[in-house]
N, C-alpha and C. Protein backbone atom coordinates (compact mmCIF):
# COMPACT_ATOMS: atom_id res chain seq x y z
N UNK A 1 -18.04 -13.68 3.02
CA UNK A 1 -18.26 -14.46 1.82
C UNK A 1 -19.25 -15.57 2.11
N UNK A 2 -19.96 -16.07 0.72
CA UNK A 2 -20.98 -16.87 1.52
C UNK A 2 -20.48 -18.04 0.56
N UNK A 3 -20.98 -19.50 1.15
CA UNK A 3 -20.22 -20.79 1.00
C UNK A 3 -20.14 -20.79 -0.57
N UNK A 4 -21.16 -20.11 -1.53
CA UNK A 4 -21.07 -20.34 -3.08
C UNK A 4 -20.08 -19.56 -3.35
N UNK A 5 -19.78 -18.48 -3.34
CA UNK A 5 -19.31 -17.54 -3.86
C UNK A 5 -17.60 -18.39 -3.04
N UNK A 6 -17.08 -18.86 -2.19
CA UNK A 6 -16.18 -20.06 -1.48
C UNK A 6 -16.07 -21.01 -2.91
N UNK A 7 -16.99 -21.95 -2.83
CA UNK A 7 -17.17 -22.47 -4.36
C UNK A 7 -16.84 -21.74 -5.80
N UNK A 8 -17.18 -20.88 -5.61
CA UNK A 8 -16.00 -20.06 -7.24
C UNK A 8 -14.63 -19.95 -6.77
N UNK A 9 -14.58 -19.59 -5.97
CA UNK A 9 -12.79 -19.95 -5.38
C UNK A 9 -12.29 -21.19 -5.62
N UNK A 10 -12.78 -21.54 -5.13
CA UNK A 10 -11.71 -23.01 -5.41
C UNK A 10 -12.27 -24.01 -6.16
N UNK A 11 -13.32 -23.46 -7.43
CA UNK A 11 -13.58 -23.61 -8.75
C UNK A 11 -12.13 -23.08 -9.12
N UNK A 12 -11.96 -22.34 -9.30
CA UNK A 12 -11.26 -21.21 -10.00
C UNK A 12 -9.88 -21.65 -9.74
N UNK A 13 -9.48 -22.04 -8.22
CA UNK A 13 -8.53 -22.84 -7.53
C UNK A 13 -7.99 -24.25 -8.69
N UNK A 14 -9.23 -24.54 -8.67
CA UNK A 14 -9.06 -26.11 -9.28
C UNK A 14 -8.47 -25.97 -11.21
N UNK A 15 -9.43 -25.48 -11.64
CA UNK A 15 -8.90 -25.09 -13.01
C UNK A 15 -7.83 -24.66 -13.20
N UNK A 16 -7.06 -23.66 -12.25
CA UNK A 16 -6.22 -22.77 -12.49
C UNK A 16 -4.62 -23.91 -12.24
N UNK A 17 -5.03 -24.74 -11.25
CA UNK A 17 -4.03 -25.56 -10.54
C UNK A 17 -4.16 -26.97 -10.89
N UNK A 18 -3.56 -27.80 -12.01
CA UNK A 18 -3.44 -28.90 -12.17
C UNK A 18 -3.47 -30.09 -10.56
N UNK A 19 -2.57 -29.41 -10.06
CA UNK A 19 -2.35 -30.19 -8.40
C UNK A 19 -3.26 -29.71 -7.74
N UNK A 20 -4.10 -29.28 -7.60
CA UNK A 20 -5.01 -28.64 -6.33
C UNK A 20 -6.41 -29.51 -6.52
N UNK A 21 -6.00 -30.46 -5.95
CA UNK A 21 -7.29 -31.54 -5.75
C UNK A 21 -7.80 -31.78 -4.55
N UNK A 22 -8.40 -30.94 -4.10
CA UNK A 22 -8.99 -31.30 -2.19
C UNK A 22 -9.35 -32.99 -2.46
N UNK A 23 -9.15 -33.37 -0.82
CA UNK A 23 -9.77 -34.91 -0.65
C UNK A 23 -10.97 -34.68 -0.66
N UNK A 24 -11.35 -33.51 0.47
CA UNK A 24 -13.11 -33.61 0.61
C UNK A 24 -13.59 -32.18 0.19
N UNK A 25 -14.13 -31.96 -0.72
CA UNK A 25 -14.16 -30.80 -1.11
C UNK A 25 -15.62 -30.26 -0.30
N UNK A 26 -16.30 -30.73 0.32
CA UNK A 26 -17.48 -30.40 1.23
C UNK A 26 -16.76 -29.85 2.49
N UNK A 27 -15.79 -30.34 3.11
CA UNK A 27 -14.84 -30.37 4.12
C UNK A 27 -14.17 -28.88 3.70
N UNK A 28 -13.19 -28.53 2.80
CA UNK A 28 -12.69 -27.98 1.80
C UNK A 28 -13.43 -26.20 2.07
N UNK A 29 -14.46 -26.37 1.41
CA UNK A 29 -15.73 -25.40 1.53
C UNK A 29 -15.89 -24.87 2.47
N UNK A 30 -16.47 -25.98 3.17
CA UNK A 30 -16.57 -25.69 4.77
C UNK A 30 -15.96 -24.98 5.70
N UNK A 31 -13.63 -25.03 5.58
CA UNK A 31 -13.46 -24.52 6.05
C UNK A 31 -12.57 -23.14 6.12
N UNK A 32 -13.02 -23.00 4.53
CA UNK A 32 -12.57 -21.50 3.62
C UNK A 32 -14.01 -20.97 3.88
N UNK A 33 -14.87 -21.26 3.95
CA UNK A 33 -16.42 -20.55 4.10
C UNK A 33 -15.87 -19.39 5.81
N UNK A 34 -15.67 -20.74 6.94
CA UNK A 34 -15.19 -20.55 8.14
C UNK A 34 -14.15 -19.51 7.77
N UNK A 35 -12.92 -19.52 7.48
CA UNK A 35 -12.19 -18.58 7.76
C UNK A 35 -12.36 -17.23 6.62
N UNK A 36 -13.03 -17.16 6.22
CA UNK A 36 -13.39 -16.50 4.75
C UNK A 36 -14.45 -15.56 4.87
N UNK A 37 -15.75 -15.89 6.22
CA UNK A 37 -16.85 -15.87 6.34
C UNK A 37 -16.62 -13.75 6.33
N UNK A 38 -16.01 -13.11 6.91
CA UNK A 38 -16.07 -11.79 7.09
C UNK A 38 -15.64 -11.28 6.09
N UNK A 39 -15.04 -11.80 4.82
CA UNK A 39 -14.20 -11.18 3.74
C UNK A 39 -15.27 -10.95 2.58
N UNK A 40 -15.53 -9.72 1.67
CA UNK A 40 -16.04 -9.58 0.66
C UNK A 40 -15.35 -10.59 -0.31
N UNK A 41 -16.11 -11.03 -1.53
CA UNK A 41 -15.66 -11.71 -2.58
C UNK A 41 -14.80 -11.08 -3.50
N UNK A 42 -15.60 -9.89 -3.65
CA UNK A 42 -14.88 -8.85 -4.84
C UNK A 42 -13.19 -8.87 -4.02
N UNK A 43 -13.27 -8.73 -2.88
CA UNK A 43 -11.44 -8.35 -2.43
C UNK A 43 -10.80 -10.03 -2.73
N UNK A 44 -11.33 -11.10 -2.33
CA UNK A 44 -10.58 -12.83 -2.00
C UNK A 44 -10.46 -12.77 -3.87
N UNK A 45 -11.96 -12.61 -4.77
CA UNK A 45 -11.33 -12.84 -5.90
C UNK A 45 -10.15 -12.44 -6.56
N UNK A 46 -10.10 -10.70 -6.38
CA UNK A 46 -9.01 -10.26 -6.72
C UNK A 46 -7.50 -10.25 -6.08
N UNK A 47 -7.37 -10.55 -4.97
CA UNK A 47 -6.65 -11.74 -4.48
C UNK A 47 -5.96 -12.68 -5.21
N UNK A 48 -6.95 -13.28 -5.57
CA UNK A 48 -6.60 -14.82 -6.22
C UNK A 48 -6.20 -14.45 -7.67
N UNK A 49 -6.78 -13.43 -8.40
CA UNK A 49 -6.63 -13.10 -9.43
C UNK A 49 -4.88 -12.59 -9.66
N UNK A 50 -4.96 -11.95 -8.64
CA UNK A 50 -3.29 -11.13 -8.21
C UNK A 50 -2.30 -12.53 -8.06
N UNK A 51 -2.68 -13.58 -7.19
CA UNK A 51 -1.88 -14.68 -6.98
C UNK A 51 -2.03 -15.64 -8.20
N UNK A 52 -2.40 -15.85 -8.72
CA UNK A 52 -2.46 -16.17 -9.94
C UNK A 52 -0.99 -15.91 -10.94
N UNK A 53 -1.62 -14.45 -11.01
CA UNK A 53 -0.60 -13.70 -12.11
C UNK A 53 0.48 -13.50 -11.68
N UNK A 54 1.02 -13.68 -10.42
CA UNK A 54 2.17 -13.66 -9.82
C UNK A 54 2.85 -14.82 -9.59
N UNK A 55 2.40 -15.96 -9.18
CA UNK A 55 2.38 -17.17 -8.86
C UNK A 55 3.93 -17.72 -10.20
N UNK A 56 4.53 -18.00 -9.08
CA UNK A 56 5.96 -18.79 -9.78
C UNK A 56 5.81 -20.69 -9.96
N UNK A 57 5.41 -20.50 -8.64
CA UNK A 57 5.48 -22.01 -7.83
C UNK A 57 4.67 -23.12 -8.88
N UNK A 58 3.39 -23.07 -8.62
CA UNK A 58 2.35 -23.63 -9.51
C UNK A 58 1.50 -24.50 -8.02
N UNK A 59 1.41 -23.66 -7.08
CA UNK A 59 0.45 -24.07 -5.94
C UNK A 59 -0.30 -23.35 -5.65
N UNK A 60 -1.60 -23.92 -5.53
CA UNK A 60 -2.70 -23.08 -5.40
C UNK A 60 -2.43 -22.66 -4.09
N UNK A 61 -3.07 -21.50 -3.78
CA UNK A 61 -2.66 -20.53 -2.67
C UNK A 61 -3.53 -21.06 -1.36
N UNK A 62 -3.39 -20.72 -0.05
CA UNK A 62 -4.30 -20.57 1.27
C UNK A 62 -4.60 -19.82 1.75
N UNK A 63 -5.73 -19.71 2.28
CA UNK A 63 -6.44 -18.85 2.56
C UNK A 63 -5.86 -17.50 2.95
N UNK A 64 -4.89 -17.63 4.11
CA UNK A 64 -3.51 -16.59 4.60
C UNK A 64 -3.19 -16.16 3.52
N UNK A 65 -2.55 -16.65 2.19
CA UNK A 65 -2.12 -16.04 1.07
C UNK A 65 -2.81 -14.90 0.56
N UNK A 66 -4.13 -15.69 0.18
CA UNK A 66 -4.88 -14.11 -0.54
C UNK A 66 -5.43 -13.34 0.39
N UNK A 67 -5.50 -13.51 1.62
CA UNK A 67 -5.93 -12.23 2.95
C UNK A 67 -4.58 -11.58 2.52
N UNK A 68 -3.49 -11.75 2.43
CA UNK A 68 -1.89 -11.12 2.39
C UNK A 68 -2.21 -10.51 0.96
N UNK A 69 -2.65 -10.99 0.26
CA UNK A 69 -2.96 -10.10 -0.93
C UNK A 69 -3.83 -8.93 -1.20
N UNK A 70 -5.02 -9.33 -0.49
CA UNK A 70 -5.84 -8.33 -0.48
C UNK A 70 -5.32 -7.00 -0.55
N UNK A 71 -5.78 -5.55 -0.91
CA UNK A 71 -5.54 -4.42 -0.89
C UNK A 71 -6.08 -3.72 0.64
N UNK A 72 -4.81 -3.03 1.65
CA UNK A 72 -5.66 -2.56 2.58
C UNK A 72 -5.22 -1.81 2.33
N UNK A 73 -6.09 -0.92 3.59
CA UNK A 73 -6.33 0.79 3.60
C UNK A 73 -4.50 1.19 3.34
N UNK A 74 -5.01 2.41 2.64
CA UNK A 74 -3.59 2.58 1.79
C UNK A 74 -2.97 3.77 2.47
N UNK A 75 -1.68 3.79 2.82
CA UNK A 75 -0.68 4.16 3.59
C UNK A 75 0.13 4.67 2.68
N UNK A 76 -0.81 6.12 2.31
CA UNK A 76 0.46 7.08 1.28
C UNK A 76 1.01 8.11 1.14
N UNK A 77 1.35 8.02 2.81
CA UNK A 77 2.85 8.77 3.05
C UNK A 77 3.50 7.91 3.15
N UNK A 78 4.84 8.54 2.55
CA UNK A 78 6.14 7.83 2.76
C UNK A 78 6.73 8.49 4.33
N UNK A 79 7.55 7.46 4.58
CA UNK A 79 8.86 8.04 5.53
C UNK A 79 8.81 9.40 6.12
N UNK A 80 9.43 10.01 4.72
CA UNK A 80 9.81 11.51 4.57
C UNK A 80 8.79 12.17 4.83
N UNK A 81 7.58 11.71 4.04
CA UNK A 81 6.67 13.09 4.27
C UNK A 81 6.12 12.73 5.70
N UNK A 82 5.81 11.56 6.47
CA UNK A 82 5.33 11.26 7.91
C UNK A 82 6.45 12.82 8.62
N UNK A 83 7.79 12.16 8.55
CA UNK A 83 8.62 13.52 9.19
C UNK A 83 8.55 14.90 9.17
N UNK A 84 8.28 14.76 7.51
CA UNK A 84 8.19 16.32 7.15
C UNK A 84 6.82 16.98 7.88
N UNK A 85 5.86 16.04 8.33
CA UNK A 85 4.58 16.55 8.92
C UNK A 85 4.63 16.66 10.50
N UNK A 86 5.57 15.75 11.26
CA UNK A 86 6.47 15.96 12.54
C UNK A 86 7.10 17.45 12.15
N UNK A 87 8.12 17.34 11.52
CA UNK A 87 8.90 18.62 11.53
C UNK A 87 8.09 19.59 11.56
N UNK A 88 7.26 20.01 10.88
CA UNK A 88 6.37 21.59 10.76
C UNK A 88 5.48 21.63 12.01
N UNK A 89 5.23 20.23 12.77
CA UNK A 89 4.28 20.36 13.71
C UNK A 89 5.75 21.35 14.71
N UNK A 90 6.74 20.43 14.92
CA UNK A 90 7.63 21.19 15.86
C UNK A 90 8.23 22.43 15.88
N UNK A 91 8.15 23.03 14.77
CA UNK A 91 8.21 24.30 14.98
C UNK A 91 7.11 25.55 15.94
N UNK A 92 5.97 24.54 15.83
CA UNK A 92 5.11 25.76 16.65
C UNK A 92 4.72 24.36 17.87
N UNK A 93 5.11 23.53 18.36
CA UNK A 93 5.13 22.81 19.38
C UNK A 93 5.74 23.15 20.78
N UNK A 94 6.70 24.21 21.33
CA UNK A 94 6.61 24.66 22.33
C UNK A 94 5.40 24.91 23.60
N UNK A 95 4.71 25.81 22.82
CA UNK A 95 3.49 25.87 23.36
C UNK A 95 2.48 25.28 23.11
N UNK A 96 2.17 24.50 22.02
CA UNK A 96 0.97 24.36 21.74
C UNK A 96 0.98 22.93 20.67
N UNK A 97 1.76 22.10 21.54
CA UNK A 97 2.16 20.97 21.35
C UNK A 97 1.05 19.61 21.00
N UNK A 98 -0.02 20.00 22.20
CA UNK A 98 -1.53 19.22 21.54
C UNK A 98 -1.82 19.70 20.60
N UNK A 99 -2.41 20.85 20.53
CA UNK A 99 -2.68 21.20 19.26
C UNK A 99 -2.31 20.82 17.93
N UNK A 100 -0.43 20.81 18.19
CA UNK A 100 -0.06 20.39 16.31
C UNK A 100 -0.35 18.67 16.52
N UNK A 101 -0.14 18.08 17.36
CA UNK A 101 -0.40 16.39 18.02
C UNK A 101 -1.93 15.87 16.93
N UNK A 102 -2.71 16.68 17.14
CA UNK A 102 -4.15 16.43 17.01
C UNK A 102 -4.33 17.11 15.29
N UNK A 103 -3.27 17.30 14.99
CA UNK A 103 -3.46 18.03 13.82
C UNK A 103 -2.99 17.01 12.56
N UNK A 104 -1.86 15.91 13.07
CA UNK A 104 -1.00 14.65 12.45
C UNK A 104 -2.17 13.93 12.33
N UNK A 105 -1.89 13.06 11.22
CA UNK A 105 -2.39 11.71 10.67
C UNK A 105 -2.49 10.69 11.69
N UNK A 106 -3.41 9.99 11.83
CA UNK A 106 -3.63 9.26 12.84
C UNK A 106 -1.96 7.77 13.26
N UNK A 107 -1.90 7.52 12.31
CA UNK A 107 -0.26 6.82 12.48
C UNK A 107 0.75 7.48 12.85
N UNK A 108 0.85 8.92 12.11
CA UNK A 108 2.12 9.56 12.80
C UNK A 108 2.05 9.73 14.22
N UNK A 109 0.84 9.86 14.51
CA UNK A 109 0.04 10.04 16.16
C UNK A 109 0.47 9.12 17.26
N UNK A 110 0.14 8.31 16.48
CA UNK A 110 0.56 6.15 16.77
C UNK A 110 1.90 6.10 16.94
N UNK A 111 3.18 6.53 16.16
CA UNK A 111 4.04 6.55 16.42
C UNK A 111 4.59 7.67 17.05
N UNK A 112 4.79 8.57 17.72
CA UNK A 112 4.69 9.37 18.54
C UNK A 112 4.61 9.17 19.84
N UNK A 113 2.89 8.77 19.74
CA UNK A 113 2.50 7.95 21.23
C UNK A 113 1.75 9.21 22.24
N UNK A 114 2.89 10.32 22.12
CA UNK A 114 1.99 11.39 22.83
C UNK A 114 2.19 12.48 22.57
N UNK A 115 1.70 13.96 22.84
CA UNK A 115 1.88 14.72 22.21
C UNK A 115 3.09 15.72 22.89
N UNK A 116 3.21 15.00 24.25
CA UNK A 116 4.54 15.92 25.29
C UNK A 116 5.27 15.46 24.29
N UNK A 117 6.24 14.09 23.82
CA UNK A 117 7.17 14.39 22.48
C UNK A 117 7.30 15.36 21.89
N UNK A 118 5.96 15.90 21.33
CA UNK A 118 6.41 17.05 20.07
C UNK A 118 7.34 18.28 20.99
N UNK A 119 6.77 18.55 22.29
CA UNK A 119 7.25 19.05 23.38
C UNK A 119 8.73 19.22 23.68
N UNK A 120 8.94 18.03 23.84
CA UNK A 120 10.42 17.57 24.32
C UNK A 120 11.21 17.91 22.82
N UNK A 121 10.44 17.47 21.53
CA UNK A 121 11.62 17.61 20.53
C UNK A 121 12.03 18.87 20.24
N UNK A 122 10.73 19.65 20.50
CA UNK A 122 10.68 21.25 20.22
C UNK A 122 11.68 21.88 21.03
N UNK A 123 12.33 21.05 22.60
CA UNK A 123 13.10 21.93 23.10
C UNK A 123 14.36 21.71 22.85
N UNK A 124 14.91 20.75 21.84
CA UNK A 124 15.96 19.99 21.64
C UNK A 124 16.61 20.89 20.67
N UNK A 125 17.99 20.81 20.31
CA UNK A 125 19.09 21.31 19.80
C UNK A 125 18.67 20.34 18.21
N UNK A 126 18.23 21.67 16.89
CA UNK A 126 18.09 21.30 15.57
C UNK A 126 18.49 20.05 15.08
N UNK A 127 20.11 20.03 15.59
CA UNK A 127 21.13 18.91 14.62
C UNK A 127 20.81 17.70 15.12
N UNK A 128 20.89 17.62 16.59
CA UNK A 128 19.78 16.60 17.31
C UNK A 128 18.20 15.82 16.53
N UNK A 129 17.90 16.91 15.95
CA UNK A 129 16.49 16.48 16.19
C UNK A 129 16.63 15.76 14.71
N UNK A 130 17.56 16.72 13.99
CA UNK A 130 17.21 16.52 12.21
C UNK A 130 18.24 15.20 12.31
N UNK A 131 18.86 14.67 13.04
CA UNK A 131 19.32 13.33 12.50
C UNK A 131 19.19 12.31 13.72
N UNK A 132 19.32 12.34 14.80
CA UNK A 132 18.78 11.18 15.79
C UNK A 132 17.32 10.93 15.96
N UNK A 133 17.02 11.73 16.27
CA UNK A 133 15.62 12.11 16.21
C UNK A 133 14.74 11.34 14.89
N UNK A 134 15.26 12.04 14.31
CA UNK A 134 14.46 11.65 12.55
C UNK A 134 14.27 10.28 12.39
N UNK A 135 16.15 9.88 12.82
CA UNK A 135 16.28 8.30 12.14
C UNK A 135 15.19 7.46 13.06
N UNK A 136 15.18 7.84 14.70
CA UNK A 136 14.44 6.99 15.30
C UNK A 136 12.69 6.97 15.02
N UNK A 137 12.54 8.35 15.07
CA UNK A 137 11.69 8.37 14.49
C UNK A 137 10.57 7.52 13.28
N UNK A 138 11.80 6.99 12.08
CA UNK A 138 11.57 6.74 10.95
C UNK A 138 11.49 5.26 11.17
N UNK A 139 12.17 4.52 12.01
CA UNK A 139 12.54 3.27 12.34
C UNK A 139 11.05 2.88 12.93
N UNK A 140 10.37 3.60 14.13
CA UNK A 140 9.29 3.73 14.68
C UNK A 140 8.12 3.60 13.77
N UNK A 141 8.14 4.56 12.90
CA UNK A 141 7.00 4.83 11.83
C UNK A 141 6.70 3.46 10.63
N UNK A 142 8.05 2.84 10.54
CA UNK A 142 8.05 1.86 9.75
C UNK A 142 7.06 0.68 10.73
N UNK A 143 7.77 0.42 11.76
CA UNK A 143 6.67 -0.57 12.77
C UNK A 143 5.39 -0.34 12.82
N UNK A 144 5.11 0.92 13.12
CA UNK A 144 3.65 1.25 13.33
C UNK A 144 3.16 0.69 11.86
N UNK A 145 3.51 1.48 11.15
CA UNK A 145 3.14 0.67 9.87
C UNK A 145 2.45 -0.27 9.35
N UNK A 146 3.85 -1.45 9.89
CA UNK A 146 3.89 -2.95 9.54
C UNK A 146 2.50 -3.41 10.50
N UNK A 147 2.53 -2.92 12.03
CA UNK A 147 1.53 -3.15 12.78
C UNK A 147 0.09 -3.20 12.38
N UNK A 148 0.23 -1.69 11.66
CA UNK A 148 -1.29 -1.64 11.41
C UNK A 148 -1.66 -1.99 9.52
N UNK A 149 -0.82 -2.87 9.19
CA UNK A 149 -1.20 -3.23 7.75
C UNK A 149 -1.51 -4.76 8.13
N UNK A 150 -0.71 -5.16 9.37
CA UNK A 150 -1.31 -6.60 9.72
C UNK A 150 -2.69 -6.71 10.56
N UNK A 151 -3.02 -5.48 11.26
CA UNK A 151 -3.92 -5.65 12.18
C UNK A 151 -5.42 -5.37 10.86
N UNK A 152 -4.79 -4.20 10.43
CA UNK A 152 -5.88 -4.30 9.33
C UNK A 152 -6.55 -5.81 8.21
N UNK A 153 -5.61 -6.87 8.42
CA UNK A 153 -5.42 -8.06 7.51
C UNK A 153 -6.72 -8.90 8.30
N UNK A 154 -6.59 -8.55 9.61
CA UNK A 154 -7.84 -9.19 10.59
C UNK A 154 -8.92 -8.86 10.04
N UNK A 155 -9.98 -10.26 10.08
CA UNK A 155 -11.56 -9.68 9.83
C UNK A 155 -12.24 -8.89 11.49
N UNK A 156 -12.93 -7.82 10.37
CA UNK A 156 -13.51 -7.23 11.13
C UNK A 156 -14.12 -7.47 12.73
N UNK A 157 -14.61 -8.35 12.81
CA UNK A 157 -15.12 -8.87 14.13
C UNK A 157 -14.11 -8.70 15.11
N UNK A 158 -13.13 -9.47 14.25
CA UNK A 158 -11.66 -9.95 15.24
C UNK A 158 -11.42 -8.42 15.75
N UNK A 159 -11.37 -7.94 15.11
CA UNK A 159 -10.25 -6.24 14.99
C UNK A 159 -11.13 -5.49 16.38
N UNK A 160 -12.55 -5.47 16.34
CA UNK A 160 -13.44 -5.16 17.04
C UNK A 160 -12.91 -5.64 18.39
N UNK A 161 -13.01 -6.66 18.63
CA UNK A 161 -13.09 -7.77 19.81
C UNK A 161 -11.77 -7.47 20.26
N UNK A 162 -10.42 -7.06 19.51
CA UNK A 162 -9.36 -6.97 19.80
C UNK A 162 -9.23 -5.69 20.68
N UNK A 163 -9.91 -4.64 19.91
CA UNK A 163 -10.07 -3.16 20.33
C UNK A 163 -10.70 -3.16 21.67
N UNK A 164 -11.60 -3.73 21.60
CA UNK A 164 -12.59 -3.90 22.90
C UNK A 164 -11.52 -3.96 24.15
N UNK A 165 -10.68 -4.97 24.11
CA UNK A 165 -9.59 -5.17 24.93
C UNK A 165 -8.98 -4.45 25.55
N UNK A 166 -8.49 -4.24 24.37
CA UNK A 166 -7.20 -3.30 24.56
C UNK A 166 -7.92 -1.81 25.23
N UNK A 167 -8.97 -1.44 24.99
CA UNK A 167 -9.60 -0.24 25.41
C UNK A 167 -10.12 -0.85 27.09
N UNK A 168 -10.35 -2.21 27.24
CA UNK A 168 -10.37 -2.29 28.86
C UNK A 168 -9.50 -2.21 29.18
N UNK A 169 -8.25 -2.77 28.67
CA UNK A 169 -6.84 -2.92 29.65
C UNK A 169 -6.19 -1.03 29.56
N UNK A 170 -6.90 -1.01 29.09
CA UNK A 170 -6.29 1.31 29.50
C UNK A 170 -7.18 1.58 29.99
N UNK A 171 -8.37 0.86 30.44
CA UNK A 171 -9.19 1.54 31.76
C UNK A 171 -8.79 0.79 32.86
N UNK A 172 -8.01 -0.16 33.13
CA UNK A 172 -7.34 -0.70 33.75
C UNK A 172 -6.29 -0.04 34.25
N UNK A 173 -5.35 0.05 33.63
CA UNK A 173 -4.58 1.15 33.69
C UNK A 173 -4.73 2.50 34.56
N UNK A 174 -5.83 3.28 33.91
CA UNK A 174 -6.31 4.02 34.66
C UNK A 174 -6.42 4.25 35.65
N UNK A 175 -7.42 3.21 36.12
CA UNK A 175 -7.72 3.13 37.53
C UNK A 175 -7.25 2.57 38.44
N UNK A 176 -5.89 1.48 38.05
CA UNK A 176 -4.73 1.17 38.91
C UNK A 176 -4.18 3.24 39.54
N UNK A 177 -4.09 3.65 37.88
CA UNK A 177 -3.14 4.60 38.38
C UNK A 177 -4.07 6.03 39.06
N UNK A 178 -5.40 5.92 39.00
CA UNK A 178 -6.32 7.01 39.77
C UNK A 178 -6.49 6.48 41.12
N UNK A 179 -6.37 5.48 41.65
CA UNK A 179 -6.38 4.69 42.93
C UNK A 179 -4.84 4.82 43.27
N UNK A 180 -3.89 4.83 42.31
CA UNK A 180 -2.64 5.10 43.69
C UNK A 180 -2.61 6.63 43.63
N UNK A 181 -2.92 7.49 42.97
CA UNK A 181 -2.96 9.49 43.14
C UNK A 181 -3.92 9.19 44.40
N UNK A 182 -4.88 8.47 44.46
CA UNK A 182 -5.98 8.79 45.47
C UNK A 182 -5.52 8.36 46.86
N UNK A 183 -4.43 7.02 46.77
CA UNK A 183 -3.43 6.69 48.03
C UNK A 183 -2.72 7.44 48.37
N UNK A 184 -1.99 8.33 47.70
CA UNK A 184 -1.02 9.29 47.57
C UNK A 184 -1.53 10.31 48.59
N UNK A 185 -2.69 10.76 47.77
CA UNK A 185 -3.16 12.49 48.38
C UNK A 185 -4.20 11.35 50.10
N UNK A 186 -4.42 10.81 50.17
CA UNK A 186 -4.81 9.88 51.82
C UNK A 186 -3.22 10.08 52.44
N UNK A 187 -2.67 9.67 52.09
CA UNK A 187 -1.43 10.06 52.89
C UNK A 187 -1.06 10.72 53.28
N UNK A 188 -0.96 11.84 52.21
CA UNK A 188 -0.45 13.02 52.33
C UNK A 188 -1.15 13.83 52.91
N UNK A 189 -2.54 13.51 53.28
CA UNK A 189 -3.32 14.48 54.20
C UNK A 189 -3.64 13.53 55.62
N UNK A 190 -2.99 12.43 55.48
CA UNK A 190 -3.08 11.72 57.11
C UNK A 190 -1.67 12.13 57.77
N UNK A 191 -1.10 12.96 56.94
CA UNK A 191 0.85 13.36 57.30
C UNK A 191 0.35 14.60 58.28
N UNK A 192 -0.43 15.68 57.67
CA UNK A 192 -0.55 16.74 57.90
C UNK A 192 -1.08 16.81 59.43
């Protein structure tokens, strides 16, 4: 958003809200511009438009508020059908367990974690699977969820910079764990 289009906000802020009188409204600007700076207008207005029409209290909202309002990427499977798309993968998951893995929605994936699961559930006893299984399952799927409707709430940059991370610390990982296989097999051929 750029500092004017900030200025119809809390134009819009001000009219709408008898009490919403910034001290320094240059200040004000300044630091909704700052936290605001990665967000389209069209999404913060309608936002505000949404908090508005919802609005019990009679306080103009913060910035956190209408990011929480905004519309993100939309998450429309339910529960059931996330499972029901587990379940059909596990029927042909014995063997070919990546395969149905890579075939799920990228969240059901997320909650999962890996594709030996589909593996392990595939070798499990039905009644098992259709009610322990499921429930944990479902409990799981709800987190992932919640996770990625907040991570999505991040401006872009952030989300980037976050990823960046997290994609070193699993090459980290890695190579902790390709350096002890590589201690391993030194050993095991200084045994011999």
């Amino acid at each position: 958003m750029t500092r004017d289009e900030v200025k119809e906000i809390i134009m819009i802020m001000t009219y709408t809200y008898s009490n919403y009188k910034p001290a320094d409204i240059t200040a004000t600007v300044d630091t909704w511009t700052a936290i605001l700076s990665s967000y389209q207008f069209e999404h913060i207005r309608a936002a505000l438009h949404s908090y508005i029409l919802s609005d019990t209290k009679g306080f103009a909202p913060t910035p956190g508020q209408l990011i929480d309002k905004i519309p993100i990427k939309s998450f429309d499977m339910t529960e059931m059908e996330a499972w029901g798309k587990v379940n059909k993968a596990l029927s042909n998951s014995s063997y070919h367990a990546k395969e149905e893995f890579d075939k799920l929605p990228l969240v059901v994936q997320k909650t999962l974690g890996r594709f030996e699961v589909l593996q392990e559930w595939a070798g499990m006893e039905i009644d098992t699977v259709q009610s322990v299984i499921q429930s944990n399952f479902i409990r799981n799927y709800r987190t992932v969820l919640q996770r990625e409707k907040e991570h999505n709430k991040l401006p872009t940059r952030l989300r980037e910079i976050l990823e960046a991370a997290g994609a070193k610390m699993t090459g980290i990982g890695t190579t902790v764990n390709n350096t002890n296989k590589l201690l391993e097999d030194i050993r095991g051929q200084s045994n011999d």
